[in-house]
PDB file of N, CA and C in Angstrom:
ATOM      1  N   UNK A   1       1.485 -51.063  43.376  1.00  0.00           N
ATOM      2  CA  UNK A   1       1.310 -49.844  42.642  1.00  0.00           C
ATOM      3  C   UNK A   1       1.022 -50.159  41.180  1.00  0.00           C
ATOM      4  N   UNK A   2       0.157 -49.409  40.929  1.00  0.00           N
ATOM      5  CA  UNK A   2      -0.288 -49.972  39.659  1.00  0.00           C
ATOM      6  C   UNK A   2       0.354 -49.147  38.508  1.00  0.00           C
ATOM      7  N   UNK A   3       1.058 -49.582  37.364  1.00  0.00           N
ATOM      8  CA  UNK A   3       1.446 -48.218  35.984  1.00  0.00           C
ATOM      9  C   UNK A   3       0.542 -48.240  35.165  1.00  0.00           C
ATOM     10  N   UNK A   4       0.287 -46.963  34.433  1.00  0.00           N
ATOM     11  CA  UNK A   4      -0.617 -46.595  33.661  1.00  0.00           C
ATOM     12  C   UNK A   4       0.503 -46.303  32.361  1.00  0.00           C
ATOM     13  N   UNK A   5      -0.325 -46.639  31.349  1.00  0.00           N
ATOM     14  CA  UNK A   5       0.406 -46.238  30.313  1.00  0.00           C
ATOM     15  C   UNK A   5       0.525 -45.051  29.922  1.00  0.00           C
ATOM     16  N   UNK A   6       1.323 -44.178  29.425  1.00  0.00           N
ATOM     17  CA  UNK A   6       1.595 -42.598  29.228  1.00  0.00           C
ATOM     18  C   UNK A   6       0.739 -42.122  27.873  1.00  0.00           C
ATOM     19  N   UNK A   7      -0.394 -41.294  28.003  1.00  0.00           N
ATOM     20  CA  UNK A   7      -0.373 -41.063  26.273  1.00  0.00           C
ATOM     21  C   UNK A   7       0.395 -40.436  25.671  1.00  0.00           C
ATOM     22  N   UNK A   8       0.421 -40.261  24.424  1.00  0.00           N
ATOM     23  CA  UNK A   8       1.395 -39.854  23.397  1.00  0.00           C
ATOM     24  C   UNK A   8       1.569 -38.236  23.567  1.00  0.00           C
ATOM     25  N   UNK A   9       2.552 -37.396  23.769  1.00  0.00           N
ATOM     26  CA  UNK A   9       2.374 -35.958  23.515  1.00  0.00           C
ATOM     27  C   UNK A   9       1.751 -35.617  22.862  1.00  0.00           C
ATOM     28  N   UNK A  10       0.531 -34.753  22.938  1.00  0.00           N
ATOM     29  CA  UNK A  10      -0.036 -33.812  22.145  1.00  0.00           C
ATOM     30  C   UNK A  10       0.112 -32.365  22.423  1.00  0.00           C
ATOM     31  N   UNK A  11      -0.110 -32.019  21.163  1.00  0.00           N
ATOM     32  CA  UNK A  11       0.182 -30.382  20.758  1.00  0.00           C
ATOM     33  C   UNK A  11      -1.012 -30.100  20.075  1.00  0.00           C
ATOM     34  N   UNK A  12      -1.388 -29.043  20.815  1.00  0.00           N
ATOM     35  CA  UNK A  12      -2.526 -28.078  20.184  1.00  0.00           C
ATOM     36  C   UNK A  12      -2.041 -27.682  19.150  1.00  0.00           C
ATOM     37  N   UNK A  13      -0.876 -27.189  18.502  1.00  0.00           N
ATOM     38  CA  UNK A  13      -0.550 -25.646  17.532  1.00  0.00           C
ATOM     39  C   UNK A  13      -0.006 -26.727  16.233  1.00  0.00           C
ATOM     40  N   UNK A  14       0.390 -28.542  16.190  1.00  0.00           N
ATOM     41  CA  UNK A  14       1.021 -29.028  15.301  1.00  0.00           C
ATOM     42  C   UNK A  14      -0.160 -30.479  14.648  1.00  0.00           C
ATOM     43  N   UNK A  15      -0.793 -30.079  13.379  1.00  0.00           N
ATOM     44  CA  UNK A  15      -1.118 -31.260  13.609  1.00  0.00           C
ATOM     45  C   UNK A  15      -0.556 -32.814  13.260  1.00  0.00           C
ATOM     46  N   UNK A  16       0.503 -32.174  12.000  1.00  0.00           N
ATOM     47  CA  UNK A  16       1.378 -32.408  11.479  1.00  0.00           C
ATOM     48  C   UNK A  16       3.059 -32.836  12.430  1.00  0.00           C
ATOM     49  N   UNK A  17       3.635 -33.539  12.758  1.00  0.00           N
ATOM     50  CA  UNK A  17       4.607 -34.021  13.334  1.00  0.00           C
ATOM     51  C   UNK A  17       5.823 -32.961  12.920  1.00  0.00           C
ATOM     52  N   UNK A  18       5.615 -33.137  11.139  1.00  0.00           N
ATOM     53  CA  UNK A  18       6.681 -32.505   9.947  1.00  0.00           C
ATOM     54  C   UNK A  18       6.503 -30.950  10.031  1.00  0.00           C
ATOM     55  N   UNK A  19       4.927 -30.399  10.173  1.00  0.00           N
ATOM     56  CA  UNK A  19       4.640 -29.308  10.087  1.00  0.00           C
ATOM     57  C   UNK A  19       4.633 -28.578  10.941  1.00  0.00           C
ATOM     58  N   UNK A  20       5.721 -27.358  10.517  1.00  0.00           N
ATOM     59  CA  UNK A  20       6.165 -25.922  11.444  1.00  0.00           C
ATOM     60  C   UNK A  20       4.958 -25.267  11.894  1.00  0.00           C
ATOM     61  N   UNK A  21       4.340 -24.764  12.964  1.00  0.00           N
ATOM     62  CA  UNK A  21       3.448 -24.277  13.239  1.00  0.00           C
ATOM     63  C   UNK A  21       3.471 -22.921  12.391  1.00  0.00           C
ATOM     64  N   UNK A  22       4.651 -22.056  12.497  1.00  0.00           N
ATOM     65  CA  UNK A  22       4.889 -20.841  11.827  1.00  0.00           C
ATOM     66  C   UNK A  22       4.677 -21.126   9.946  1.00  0.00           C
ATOM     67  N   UNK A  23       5.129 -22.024   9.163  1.00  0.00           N
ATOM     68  CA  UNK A  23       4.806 -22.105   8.406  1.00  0.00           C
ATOM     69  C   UNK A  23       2.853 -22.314   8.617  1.00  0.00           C
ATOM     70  N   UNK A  24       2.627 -22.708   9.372  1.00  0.00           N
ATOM     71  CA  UNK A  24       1.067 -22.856   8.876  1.00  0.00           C
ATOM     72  C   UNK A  24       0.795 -21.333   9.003  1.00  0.00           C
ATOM     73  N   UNK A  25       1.053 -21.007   9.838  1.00  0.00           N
ATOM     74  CA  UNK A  25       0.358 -19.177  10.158  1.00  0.00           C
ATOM     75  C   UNK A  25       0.805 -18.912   8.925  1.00  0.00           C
ATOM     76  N   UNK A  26       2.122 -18.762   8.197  1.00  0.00           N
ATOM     77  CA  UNK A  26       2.413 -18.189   6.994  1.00  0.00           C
ATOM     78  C   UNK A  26       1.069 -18.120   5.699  1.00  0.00           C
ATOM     79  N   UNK A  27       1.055 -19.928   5.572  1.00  0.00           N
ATOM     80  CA  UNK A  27       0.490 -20.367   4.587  1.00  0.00           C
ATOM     81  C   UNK A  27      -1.178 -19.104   4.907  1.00  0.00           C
ATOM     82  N   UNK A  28      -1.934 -19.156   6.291  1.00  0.00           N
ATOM     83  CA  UNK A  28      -3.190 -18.855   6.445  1.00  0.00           C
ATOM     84  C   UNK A  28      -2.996 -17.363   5.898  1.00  0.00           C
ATOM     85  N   UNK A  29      -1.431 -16.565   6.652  1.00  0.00           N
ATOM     86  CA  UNK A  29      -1.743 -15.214   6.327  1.00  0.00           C
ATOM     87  C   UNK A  29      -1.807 -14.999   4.751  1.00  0.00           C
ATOM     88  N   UNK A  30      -1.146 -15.863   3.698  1.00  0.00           N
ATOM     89  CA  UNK A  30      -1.314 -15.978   2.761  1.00  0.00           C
ATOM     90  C   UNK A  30      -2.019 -15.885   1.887  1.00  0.00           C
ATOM     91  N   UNK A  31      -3.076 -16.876   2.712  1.00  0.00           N
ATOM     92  CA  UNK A  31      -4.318 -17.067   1.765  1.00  0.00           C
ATOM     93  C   UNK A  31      -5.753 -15.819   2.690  1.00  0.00           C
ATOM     94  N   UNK A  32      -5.021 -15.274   3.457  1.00  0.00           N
ATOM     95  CA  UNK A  32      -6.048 -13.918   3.612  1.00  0.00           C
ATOM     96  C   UNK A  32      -5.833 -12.837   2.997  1.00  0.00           C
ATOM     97  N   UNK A  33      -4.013 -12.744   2.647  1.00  0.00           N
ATOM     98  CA  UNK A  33      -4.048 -11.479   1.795  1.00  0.00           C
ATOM     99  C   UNK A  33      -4.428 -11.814   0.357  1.00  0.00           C
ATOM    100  N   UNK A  34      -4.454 -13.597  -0.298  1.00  0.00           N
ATOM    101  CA  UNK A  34      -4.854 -13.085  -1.160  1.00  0.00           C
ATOM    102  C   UNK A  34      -6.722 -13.047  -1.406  1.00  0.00           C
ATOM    103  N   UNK A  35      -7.043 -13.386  -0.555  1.00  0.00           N
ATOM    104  CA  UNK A  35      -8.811 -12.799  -0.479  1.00  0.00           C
ATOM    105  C   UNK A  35      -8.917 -11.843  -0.340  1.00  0.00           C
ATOM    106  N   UNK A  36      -8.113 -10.598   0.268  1.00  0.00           N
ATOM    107  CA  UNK A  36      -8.354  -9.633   0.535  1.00  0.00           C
ATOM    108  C   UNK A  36      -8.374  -8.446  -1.002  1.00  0.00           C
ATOM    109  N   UNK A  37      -7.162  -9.103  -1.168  1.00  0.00           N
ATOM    110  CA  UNK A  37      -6.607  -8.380  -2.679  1.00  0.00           C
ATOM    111  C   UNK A  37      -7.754  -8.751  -4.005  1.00  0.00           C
ATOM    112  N   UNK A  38      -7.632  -9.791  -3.881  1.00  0.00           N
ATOM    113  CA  UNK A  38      -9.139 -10.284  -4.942  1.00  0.00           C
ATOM    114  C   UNK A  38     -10.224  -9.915  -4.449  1.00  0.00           C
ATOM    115  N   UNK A  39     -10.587  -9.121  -2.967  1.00  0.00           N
ATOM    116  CA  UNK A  39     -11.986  -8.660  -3.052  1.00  0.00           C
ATOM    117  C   UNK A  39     -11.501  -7.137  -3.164  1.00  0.00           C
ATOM    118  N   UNK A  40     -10.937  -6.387  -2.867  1.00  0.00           N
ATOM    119  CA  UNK A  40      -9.906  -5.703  -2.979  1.00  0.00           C
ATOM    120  C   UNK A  40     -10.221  -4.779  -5.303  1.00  0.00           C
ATOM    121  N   UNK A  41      -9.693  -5.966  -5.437  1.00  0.00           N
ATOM    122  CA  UNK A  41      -9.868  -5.978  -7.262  1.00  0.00           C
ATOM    123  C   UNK A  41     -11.131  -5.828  -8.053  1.00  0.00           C
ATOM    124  N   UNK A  42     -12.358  -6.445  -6.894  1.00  0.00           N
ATOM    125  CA  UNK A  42     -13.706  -6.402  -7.555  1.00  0.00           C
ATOM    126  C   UNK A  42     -14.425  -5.249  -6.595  1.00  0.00           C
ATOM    127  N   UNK A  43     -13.727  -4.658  -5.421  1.00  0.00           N
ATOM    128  CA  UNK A  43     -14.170  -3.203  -5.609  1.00  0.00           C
ATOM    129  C   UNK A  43     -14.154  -2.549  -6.047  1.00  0.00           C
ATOM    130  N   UNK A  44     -12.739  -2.404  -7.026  1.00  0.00           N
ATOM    131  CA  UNK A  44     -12.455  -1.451  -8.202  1.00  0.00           C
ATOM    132  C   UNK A  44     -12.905  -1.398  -8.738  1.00  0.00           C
ATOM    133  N   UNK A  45     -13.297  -2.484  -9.017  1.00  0.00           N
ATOM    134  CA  UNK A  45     -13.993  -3.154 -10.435  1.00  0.00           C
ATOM    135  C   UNK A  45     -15.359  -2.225 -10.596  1.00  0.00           C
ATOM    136  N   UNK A  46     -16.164  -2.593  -9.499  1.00  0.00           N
ATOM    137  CA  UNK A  46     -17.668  -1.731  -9.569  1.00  0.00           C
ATOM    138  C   UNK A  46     -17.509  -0.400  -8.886  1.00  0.00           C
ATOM    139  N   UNK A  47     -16.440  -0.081  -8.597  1.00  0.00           N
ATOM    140  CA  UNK A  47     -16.474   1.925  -8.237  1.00  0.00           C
ATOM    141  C   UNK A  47     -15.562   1.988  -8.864  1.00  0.00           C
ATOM    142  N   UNK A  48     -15.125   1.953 -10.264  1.00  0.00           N
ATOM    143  CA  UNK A  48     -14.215   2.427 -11.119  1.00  0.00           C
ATOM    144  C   UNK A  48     -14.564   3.560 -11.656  1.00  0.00           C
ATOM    145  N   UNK A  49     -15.619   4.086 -12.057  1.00  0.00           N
ATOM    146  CA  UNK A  49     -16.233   4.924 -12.894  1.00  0.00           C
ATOM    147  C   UNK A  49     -17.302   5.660 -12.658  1.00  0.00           C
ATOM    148  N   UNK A  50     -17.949   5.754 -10.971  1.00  0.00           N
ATOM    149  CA  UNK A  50     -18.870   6.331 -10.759  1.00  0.00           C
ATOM    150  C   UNK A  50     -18.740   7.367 -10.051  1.00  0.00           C
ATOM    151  N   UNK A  51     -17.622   8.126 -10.327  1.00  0.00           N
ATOM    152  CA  UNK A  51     -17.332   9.814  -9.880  1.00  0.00           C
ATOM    153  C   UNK A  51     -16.396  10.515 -11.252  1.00  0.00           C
ATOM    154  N   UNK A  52     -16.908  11.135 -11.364  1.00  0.00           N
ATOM    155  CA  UNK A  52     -15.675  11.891 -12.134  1.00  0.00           C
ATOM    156  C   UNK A  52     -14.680  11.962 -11.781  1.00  0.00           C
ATOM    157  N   UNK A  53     -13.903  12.727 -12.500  1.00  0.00           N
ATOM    158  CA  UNK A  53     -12.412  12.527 -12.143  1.00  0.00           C
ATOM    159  C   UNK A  53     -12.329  14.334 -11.844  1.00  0.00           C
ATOM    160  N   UNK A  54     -11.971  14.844 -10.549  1.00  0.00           N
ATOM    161  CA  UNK A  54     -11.149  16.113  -9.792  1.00  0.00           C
ATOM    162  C   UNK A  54     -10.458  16.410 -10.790  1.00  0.00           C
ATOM    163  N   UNK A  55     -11.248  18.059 -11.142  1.00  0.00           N
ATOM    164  CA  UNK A  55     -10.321  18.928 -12.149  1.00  0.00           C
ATOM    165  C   UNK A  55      -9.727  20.185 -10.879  1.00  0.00           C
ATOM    166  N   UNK A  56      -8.664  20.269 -10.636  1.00  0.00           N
ATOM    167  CA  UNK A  56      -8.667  21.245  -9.906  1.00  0.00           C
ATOM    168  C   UNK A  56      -8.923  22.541 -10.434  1.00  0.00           C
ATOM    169  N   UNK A  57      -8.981  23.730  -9.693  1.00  0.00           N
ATOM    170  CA  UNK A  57      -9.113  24.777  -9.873  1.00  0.00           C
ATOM    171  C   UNK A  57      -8.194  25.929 -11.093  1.00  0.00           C
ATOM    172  N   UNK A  58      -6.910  26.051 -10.540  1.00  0.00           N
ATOM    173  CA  UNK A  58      -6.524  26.454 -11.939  1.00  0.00           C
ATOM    174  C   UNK A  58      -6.516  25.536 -13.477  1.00  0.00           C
ATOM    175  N   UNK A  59      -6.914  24.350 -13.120  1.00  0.00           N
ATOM    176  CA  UNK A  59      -6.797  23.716 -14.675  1.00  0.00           C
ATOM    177  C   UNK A  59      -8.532  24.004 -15.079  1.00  0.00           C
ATOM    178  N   UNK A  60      -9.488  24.377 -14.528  1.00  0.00           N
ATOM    179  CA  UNK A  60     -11.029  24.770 -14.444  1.00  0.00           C
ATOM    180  C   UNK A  60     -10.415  26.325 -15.172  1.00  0.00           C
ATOM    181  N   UNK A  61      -9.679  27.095 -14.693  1.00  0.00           N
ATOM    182  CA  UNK A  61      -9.517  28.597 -15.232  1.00  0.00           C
ATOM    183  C   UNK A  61      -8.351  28.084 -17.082  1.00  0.00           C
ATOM    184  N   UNK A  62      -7.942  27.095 -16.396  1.00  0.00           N
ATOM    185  CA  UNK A  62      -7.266  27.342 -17.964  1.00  0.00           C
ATOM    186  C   UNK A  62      -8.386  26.717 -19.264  1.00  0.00           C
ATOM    187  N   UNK A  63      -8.952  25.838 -18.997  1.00  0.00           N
ATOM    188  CA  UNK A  63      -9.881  25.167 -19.849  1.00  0.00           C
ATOM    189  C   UNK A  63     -11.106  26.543 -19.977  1.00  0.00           C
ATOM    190  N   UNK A  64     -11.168  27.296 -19.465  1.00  0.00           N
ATOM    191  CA  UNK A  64     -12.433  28.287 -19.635  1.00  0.00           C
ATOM    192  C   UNK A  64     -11.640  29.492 -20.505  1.00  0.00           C
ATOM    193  N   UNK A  65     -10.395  29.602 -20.174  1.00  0.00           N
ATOM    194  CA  UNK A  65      -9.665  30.856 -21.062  1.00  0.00           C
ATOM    195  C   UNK A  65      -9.716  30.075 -22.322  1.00  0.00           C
ATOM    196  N   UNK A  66      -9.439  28.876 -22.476  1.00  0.00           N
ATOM    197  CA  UNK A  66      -9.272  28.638 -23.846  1.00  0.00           C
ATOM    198  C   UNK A  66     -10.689  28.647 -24.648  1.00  0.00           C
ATOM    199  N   UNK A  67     -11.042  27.853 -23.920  1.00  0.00           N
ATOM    200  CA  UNK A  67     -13.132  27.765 -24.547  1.00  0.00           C
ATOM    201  C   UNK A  67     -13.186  29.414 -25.068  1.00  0.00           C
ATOM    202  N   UNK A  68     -12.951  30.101 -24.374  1.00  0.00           N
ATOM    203  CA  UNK A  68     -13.159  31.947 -24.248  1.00  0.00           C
ATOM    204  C   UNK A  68     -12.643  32.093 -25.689  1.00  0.00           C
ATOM    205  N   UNK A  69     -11.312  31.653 -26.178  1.00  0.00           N
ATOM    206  CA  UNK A  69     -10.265  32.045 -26.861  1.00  0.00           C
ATOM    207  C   UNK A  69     -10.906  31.516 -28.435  1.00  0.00           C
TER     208      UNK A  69
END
């Protein structure tokens, strides 16, 4: 009977021996919220200012009594 030598355990999810799989998901969700938030910041950025700003209705009647006044 012949022995074969065993290969070494491998793991899909570790590539790292030291490294927690859950810490890696952490680290990734990490670095998606902060891409998200920094693209997030430069939407503001360019639709900051291209609508007016909602006067509602009675503050439309008080600004016209005074103009009136």
């Amino acid at each position: 009977m012949h022995t074969f030598a065993r290969p070494a355990m491998v793991t899909t999810y570790a590539r790292n021996p030291t490294e927690n799989p859950m810490n890696r998901r952490k680290k990734v969700n990490q670095i998606l919220k902060k891409k998200a938030k920094k693209a997030k910041k430069a939407n503001d950025k360019l639709n900051s200012n291209s609508k007016p700003r909602y006067v509602s209705k009675a503050e439309r009647a008080k600004q016209e009594q005074q103009a009136g006044e």
